[in-house]
PDB file of N, CA and C in Angstrom:
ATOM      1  N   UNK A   1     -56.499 -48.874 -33.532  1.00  0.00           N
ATOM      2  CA  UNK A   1     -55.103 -48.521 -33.631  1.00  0.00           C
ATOM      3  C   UNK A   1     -54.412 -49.340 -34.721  1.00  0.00           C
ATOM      4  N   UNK A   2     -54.741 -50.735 -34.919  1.00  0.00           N
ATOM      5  CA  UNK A   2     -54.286 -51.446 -36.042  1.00  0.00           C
ATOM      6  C   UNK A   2     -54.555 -51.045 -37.326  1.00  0.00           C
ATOM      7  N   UNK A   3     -55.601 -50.384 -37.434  1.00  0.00           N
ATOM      8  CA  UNK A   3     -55.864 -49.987 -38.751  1.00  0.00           C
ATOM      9  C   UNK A   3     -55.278 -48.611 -38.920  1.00  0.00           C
ATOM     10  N   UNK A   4     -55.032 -47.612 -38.327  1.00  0.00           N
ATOM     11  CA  UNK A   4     -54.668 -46.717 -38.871  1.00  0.00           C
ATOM     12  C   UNK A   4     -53.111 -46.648 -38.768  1.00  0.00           C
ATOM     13  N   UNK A   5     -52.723 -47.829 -38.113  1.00  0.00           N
ATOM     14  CA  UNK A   5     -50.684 -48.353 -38.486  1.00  0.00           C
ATOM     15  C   UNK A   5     -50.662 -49.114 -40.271  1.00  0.00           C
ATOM     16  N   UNK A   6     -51.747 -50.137 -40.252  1.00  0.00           N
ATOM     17  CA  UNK A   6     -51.668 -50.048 -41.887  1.00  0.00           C
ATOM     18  C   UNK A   6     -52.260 -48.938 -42.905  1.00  0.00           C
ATOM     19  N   UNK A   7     -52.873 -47.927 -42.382  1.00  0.00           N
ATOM     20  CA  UNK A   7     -53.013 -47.203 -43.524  1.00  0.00           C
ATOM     21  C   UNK A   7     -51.470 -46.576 -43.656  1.00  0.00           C
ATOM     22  N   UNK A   8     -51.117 -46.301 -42.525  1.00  0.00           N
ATOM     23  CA  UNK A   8     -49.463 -45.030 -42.724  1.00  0.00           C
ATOM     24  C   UNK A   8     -48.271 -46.098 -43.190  1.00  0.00           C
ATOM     25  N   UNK A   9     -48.343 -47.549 -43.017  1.00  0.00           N
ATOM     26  CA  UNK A   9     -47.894 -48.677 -43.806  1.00  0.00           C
ATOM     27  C   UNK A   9     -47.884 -48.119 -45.116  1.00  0.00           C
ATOM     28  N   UNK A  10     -49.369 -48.377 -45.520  1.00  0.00           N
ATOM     29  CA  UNK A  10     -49.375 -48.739 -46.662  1.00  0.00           C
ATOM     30  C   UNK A  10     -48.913 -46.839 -47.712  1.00  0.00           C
ATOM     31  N   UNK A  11     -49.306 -45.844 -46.850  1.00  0.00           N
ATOM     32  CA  UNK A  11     -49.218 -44.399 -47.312  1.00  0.00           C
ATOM     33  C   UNK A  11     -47.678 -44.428 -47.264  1.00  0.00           C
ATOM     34  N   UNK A  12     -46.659 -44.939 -46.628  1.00  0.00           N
ATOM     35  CA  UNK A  12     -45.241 -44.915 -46.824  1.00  0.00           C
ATOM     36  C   UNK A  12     -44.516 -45.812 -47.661  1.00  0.00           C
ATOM     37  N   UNK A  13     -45.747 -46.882 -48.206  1.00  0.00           N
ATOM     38  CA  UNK A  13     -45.162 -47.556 -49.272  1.00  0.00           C
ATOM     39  C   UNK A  13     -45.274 -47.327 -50.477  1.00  0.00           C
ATOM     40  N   UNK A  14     -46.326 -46.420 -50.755  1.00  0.00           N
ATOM     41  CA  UNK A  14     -46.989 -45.618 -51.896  1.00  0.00           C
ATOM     42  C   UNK A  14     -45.162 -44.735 -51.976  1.00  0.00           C
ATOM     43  N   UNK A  15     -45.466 -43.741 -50.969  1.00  0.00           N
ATOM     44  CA  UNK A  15     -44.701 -42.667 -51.212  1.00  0.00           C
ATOM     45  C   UNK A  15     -43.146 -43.600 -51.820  1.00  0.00           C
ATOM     46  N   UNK A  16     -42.588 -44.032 -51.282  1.00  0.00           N
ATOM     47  CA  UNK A  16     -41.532 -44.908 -51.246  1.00  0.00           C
ATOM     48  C   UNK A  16     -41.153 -45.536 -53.188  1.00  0.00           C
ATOM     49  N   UNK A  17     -42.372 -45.686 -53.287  1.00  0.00           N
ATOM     50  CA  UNK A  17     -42.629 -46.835 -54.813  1.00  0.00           C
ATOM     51  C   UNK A  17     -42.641 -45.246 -55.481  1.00  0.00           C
ATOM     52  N   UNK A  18     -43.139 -44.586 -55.305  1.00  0.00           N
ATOM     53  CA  UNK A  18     -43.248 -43.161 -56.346  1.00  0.00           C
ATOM     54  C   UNK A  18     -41.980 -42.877 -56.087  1.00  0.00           C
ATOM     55  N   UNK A  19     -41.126 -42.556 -54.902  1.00  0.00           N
ATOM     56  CA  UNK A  19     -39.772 -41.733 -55.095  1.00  0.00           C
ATOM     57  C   UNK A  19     -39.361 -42.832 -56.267  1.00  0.00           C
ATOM     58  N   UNK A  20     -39.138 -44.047 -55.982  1.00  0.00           N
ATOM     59  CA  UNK A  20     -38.285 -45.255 -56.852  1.00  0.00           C
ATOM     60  C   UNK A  20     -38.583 -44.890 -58.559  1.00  0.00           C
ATOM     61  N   UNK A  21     -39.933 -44.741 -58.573  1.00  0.00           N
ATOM     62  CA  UNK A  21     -40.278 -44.469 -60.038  1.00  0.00           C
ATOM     63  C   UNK A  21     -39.470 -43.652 -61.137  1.00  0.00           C
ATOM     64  N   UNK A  22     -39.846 -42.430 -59.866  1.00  0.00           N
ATOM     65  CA  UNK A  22     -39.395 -41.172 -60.880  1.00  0.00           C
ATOM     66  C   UNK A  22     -37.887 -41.064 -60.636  1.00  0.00           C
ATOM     67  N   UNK A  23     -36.884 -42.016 -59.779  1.00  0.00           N
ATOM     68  CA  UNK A  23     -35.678 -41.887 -59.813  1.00  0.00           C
ATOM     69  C   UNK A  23     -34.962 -42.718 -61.109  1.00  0.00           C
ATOM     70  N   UNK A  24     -35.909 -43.754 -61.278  1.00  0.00           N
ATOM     71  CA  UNK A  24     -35.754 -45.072 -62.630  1.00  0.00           C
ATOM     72  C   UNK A  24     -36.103 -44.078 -63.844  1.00  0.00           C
ATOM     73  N   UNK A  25     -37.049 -43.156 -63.758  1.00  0.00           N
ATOM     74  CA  UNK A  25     -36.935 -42.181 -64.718  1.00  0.00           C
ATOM     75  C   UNK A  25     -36.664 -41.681 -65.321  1.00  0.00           C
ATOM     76  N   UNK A  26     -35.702 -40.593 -64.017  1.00  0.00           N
ATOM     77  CA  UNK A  26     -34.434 -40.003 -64.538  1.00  0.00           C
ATOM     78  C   UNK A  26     -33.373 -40.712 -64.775  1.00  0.00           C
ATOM     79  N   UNK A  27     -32.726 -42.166 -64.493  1.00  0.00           N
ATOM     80  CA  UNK A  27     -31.940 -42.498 -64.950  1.00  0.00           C
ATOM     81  C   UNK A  27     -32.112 -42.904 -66.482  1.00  0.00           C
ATOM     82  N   UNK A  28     -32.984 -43.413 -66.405  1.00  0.00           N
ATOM     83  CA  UNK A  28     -33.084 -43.923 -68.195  1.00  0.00           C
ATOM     84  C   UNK A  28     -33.352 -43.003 -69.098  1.00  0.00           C
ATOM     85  N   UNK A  29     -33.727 -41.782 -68.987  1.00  0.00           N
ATOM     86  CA  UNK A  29     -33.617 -40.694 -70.129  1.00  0.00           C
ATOM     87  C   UNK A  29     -32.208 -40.562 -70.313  1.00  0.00           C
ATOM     88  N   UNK A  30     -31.716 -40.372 -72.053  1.00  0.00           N
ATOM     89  CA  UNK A  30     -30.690 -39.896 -71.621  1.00  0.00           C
ATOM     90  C   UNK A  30     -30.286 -38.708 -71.363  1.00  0.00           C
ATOM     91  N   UNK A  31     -28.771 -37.981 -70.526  1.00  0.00           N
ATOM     92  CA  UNK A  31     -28.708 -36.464 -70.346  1.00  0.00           C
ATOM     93  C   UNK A  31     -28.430 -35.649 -71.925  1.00  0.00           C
ATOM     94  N   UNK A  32     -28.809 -34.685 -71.776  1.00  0.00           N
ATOM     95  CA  UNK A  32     -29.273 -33.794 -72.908  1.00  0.00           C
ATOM     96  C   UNK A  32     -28.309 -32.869 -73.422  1.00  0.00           C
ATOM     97  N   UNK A  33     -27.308 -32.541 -72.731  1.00  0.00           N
ATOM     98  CA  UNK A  33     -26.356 -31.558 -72.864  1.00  0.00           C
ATOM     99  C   UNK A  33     -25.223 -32.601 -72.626  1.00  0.00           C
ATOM    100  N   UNK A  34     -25.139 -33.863 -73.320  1.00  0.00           N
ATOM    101  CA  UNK A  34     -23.651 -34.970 -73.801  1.00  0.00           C
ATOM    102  C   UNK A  34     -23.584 -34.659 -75.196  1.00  0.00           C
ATOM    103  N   UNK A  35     -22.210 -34.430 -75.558  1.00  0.00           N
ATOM    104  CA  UNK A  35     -21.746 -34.670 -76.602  1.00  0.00           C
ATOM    105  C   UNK A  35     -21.335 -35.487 -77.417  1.00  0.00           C
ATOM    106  N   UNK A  36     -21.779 -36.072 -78.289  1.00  0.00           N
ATOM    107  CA  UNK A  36     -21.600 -37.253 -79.215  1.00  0.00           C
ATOM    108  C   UNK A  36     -19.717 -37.277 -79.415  1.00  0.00           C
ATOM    109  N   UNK A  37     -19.495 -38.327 -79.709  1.00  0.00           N
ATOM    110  CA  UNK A  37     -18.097 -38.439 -80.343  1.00  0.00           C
ATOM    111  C   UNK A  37     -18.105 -37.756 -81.314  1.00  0.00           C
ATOM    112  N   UNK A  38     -16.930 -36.521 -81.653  1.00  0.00           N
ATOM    113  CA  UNK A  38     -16.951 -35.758 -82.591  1.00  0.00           C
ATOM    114  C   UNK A  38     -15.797 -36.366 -83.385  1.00  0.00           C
ATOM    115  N   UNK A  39     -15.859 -36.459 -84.774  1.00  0.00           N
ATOM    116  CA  UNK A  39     -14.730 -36.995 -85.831  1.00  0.00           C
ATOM    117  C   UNK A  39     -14.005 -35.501 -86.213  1.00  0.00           C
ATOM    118  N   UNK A  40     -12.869 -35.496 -85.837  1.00  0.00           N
ATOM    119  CA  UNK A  40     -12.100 -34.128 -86.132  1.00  0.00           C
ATOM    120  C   UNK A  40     -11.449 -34.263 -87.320  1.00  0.00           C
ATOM    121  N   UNK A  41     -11.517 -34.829 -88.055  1.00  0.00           N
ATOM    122  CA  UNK A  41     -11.222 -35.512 -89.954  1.00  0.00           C
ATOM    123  C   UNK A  41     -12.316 -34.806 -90.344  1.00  0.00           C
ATOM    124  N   UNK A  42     -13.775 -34.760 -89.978  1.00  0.00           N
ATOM    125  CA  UNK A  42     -14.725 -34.086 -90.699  1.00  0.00           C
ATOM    126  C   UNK A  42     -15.847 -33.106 -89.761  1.00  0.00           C
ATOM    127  N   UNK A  43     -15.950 -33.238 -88.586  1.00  0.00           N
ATOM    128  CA  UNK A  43     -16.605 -32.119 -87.484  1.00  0.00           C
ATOM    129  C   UNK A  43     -16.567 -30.992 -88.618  1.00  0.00           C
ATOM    130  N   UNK A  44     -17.630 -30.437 -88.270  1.00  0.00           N
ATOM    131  CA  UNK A  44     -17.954 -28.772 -88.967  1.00  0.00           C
ATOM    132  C   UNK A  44     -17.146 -28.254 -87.335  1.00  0.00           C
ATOM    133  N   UNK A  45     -17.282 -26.450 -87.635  1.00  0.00           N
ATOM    134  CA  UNK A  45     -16.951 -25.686 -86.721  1.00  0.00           C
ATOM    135  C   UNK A  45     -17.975 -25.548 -85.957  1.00  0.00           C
ATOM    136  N   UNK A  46     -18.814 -26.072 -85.700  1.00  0.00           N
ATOM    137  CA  UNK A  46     -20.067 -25.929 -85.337  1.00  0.00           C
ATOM    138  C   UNK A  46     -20.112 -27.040 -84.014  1.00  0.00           C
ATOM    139  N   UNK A  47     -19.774 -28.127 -84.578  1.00  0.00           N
ATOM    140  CA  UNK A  47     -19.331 -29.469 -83.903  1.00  0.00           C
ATOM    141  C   UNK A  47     -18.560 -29.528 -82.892  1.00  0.00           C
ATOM    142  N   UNK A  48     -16.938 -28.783 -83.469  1.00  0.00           N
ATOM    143  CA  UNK A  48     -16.443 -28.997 -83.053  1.00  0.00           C
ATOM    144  C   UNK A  48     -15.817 -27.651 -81.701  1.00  0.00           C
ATOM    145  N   UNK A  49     -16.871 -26.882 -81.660  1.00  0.00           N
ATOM    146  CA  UNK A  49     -17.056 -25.741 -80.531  1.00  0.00           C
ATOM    147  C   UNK A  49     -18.053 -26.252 -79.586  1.00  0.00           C
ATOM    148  N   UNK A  50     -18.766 -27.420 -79.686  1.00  0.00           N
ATOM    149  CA  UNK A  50     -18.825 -28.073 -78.376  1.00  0.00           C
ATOM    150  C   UNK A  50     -18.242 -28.716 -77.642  1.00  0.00           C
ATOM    151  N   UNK A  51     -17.084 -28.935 -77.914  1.00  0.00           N
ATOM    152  CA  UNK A  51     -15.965 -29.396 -76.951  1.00  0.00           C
ATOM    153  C   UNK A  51     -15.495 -28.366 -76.003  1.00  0.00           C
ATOM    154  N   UNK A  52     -15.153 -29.228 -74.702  1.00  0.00           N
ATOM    155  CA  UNK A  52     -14.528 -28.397 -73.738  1.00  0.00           C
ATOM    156  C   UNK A  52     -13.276 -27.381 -74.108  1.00  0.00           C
ATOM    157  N   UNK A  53     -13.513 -26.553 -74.157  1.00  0.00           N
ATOM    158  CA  UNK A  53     -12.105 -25.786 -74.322  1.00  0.00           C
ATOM    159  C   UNK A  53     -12.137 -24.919 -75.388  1.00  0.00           C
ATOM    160  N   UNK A  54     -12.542 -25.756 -76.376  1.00  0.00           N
ATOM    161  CA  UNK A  54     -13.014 -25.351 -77.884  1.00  0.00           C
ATOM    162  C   UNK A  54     -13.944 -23.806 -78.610  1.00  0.00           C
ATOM    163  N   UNK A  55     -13.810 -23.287 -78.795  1.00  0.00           N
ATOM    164  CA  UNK A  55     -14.939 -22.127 -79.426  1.00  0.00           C
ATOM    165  C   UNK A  55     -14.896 -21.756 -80.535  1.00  0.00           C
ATOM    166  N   UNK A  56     -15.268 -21.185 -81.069  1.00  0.00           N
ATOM    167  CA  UNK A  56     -15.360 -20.746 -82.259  1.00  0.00           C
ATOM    168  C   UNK A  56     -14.065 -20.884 -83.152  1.00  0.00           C
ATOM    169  N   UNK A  57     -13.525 -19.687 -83.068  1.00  0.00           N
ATOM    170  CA  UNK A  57     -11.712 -19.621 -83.441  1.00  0.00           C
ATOM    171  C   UNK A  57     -11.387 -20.510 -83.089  1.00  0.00           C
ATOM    172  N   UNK A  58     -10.626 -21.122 -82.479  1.00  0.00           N
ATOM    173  CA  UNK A  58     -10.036 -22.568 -82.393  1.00  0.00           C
ATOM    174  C   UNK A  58     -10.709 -23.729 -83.517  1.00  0.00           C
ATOM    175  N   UNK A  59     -12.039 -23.712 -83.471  1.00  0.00           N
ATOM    176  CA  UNK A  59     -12.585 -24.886 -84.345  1.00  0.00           C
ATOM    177  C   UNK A  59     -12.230 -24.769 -85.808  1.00  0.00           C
ATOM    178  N   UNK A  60     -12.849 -23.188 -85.749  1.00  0.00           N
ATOM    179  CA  UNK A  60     -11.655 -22.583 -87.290  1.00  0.00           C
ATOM    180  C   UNK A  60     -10.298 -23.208 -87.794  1.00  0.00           C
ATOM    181  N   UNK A  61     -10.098 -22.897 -86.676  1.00  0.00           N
ATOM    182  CA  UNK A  61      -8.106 -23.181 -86.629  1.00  0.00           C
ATOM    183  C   UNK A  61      -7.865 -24.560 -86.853  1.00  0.00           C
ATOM    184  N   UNK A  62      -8.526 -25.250 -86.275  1.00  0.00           N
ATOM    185  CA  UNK A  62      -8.671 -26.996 -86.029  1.00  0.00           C
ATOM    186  C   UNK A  62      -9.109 -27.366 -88.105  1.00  0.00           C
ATOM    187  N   UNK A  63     -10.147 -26.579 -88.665  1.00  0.00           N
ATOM    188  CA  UNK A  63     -10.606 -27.068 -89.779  1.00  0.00           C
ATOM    189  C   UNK A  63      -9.628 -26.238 -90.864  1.00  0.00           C
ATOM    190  N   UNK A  64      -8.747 -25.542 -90.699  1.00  0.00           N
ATOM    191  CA  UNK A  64      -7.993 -24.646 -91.586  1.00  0.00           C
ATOM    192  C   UNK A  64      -6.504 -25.449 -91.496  1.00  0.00           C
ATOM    193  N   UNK A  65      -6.427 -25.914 -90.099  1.00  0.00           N
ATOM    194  CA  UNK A  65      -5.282 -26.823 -90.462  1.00  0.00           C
ATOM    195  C   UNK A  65      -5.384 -28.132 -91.009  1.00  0.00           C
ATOM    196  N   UNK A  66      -6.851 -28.491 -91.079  1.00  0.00           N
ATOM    197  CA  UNK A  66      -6.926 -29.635 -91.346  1.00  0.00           C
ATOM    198  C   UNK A  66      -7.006 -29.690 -93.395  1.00  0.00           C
ATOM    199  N   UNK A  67      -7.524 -28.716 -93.389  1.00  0.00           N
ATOM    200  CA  UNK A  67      -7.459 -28.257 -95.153  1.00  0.00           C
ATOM    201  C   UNK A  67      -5.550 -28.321 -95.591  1.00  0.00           C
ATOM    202  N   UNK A  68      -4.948 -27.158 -94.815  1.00  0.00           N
ATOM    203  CA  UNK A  68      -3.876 -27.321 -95.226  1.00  0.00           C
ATOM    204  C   UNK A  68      -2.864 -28.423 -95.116  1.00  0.00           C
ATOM    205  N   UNK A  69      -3.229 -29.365 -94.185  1.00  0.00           N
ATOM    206  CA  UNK A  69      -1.858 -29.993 -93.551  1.00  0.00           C
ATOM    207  C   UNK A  69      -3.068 -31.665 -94.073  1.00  0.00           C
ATOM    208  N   UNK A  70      -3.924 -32.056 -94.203  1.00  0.00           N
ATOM    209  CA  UNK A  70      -4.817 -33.031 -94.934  1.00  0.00           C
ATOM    210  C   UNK A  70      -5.281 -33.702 -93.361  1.00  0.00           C
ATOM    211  N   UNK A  71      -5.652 -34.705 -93.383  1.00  0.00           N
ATOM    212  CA  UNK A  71      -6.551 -35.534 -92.460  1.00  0.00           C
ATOM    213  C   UNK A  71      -5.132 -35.637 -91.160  1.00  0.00           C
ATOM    214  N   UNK A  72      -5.994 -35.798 -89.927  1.00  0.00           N
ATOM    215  CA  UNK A  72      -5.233 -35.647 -88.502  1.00  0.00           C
ATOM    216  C   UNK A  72      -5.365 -37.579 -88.716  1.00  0.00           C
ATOM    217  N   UNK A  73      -3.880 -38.064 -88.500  1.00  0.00           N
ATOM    218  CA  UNK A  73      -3.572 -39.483 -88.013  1.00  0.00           C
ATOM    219  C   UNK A  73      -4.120 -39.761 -87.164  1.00  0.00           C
ATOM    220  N   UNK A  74      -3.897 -38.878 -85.939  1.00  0.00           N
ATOM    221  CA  UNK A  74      -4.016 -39.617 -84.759  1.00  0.00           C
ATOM    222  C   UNK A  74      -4.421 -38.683 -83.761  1.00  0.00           C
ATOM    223  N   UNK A  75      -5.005 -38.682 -82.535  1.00  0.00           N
ATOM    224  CA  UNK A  75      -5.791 -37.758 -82.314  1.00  0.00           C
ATOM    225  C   UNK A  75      -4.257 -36.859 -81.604  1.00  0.00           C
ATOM    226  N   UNK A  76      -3.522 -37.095 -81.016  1.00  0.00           N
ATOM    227  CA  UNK A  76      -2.285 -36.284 -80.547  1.00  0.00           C
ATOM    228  C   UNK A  76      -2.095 -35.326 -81.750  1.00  0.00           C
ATOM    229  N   UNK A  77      -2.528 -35.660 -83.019  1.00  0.00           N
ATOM    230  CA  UNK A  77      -2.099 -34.349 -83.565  1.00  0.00           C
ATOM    231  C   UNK A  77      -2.950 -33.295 -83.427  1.00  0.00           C
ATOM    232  N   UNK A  78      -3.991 -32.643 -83.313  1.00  0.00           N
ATOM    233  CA  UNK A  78      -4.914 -31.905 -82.824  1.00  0.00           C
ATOM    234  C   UNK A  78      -3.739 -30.887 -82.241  1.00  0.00           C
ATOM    235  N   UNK A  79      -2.578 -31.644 -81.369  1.00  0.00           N
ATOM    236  CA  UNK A  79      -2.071 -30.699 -80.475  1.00  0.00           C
ATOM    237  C   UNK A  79      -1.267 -29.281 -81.320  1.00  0.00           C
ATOM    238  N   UNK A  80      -1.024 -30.024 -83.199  1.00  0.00           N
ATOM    239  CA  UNK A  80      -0.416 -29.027 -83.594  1.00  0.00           C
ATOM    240  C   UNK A  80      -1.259 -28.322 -84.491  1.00  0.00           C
ATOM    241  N   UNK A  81      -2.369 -27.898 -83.658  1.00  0.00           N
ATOM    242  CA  UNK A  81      -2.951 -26.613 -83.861  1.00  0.00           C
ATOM    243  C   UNK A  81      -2.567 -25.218 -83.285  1.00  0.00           C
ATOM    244  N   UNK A  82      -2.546 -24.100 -83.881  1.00  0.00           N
ATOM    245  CA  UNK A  82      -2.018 -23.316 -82.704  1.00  0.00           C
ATOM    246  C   UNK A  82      -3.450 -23.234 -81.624  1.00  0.00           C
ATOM    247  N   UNK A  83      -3.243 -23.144 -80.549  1.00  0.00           N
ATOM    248  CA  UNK A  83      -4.188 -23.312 -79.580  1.00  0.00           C
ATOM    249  C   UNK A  83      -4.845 -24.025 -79.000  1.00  0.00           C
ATOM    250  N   UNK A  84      -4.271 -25.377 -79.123  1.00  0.00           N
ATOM    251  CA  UNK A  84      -4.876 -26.858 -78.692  1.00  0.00           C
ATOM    252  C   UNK A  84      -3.523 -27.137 -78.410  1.00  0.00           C
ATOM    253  N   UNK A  85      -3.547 -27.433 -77.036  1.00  0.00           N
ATOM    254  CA  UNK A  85      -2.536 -28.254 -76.530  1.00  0.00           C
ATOM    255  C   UNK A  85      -3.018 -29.198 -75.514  1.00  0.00           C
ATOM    256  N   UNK A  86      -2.032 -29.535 -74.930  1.00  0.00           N
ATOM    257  CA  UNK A  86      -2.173 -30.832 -74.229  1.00  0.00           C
ATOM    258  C   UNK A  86      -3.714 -31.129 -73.677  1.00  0.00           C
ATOM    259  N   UNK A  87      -3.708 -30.464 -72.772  1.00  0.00           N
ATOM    260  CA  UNK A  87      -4.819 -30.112 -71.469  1.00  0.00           C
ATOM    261  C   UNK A  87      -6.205 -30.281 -72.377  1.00  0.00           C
ATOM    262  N   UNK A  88      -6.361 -29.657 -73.488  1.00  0.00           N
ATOM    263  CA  UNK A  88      -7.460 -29.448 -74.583  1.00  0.00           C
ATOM    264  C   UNK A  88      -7.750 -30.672 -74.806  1.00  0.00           C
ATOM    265  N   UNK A  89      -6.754 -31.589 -75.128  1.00  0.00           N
ATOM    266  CA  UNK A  89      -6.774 -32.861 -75.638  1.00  0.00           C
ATOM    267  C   UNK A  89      -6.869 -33.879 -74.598  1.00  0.00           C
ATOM    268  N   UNK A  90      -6.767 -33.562 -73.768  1.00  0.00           N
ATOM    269  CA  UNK A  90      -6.907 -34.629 -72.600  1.00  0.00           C
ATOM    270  C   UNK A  90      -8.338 -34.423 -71.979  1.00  0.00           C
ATOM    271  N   UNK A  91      -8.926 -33.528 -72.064  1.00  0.00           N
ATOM    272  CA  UNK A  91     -10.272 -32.944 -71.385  1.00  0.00           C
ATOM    273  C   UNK A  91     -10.920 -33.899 -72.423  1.00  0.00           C
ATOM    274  N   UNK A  92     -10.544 -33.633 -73.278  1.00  0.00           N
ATOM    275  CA  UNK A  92     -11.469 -33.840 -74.497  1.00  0.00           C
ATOM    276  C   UNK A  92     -11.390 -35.861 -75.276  1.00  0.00           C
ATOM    277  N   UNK A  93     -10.211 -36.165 -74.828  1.00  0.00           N
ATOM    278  CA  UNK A  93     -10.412 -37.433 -75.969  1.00  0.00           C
ATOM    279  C   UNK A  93     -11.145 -38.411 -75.413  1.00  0.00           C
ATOM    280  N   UNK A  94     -11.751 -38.166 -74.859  1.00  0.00           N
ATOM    281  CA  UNK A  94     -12.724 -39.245 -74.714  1.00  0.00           C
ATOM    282  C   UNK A  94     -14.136 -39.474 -75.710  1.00  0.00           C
ATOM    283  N   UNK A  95     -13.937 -37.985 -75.887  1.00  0.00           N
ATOM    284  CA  UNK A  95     -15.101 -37.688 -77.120  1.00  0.00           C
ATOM    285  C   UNK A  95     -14.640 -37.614 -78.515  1.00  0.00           C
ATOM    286  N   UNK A  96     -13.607 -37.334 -78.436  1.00  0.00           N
ATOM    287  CA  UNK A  96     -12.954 -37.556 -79.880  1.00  0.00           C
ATOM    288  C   UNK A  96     -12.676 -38.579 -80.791  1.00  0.00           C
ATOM    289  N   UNK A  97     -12.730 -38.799 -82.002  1.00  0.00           N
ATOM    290  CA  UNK A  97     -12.827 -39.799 -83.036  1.00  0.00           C
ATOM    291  C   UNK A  97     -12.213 -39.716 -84.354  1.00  0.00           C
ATOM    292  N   UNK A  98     -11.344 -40.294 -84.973  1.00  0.00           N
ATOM    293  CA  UNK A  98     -10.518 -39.735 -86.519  1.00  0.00           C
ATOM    294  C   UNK A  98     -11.625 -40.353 -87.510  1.00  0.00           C
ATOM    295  N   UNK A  99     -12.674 -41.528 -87.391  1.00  0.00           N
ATOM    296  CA  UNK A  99     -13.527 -42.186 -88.482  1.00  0.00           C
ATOM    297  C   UNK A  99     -14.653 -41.978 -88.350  1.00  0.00           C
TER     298      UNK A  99
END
């Protein structure tokens, strides 16, 4: 009886050390679908339609105002795009960058 309490010992410490492994695993890869800090001074439209909220047209809009009206100060200006307002910018500045 002693021996077959350390084999299920030792078979629940196995199992135990493998869950731990592959959980240290997945934490240290990093996740795959994060978005880098995007610089909205120079983001392509490409870039900058991975942002929440963001798609195509809008990124347009974002790089057409940025041609006409020259480099965004500060990231609050974003808001005077037509179609970026507040909510856009708040989802979003955490990922956002002017340099």
């Amino acid at each position: 009886m002693t021996m077959q309490w350390i084999k299920h010992a030792l078979l629940s410490f196995c199992l135990i050390l493998g869950t731990l492994s592959v959980q240290a695993a997945e934490t240290s890869k990093p996740a795959e679908n994060t978005v880098k800090a995007v610089n909205i001074n120079t983001a392509t439209a490409e870039q900058l339609s991975q942002l929440d909220g963001i798609g195509k047209t809008k990124a347009e809009a974002i790089i057409l105002y940025r041609e006409q009206h020259g480099q965004f100060k500060s990231l609050d200006d974003i808001t005077q795009v037509k179609g970026i307002g507040k909510a856009i910018l708040d989802k979003n500045r955490s990922m956002l960058a002017l340099e």
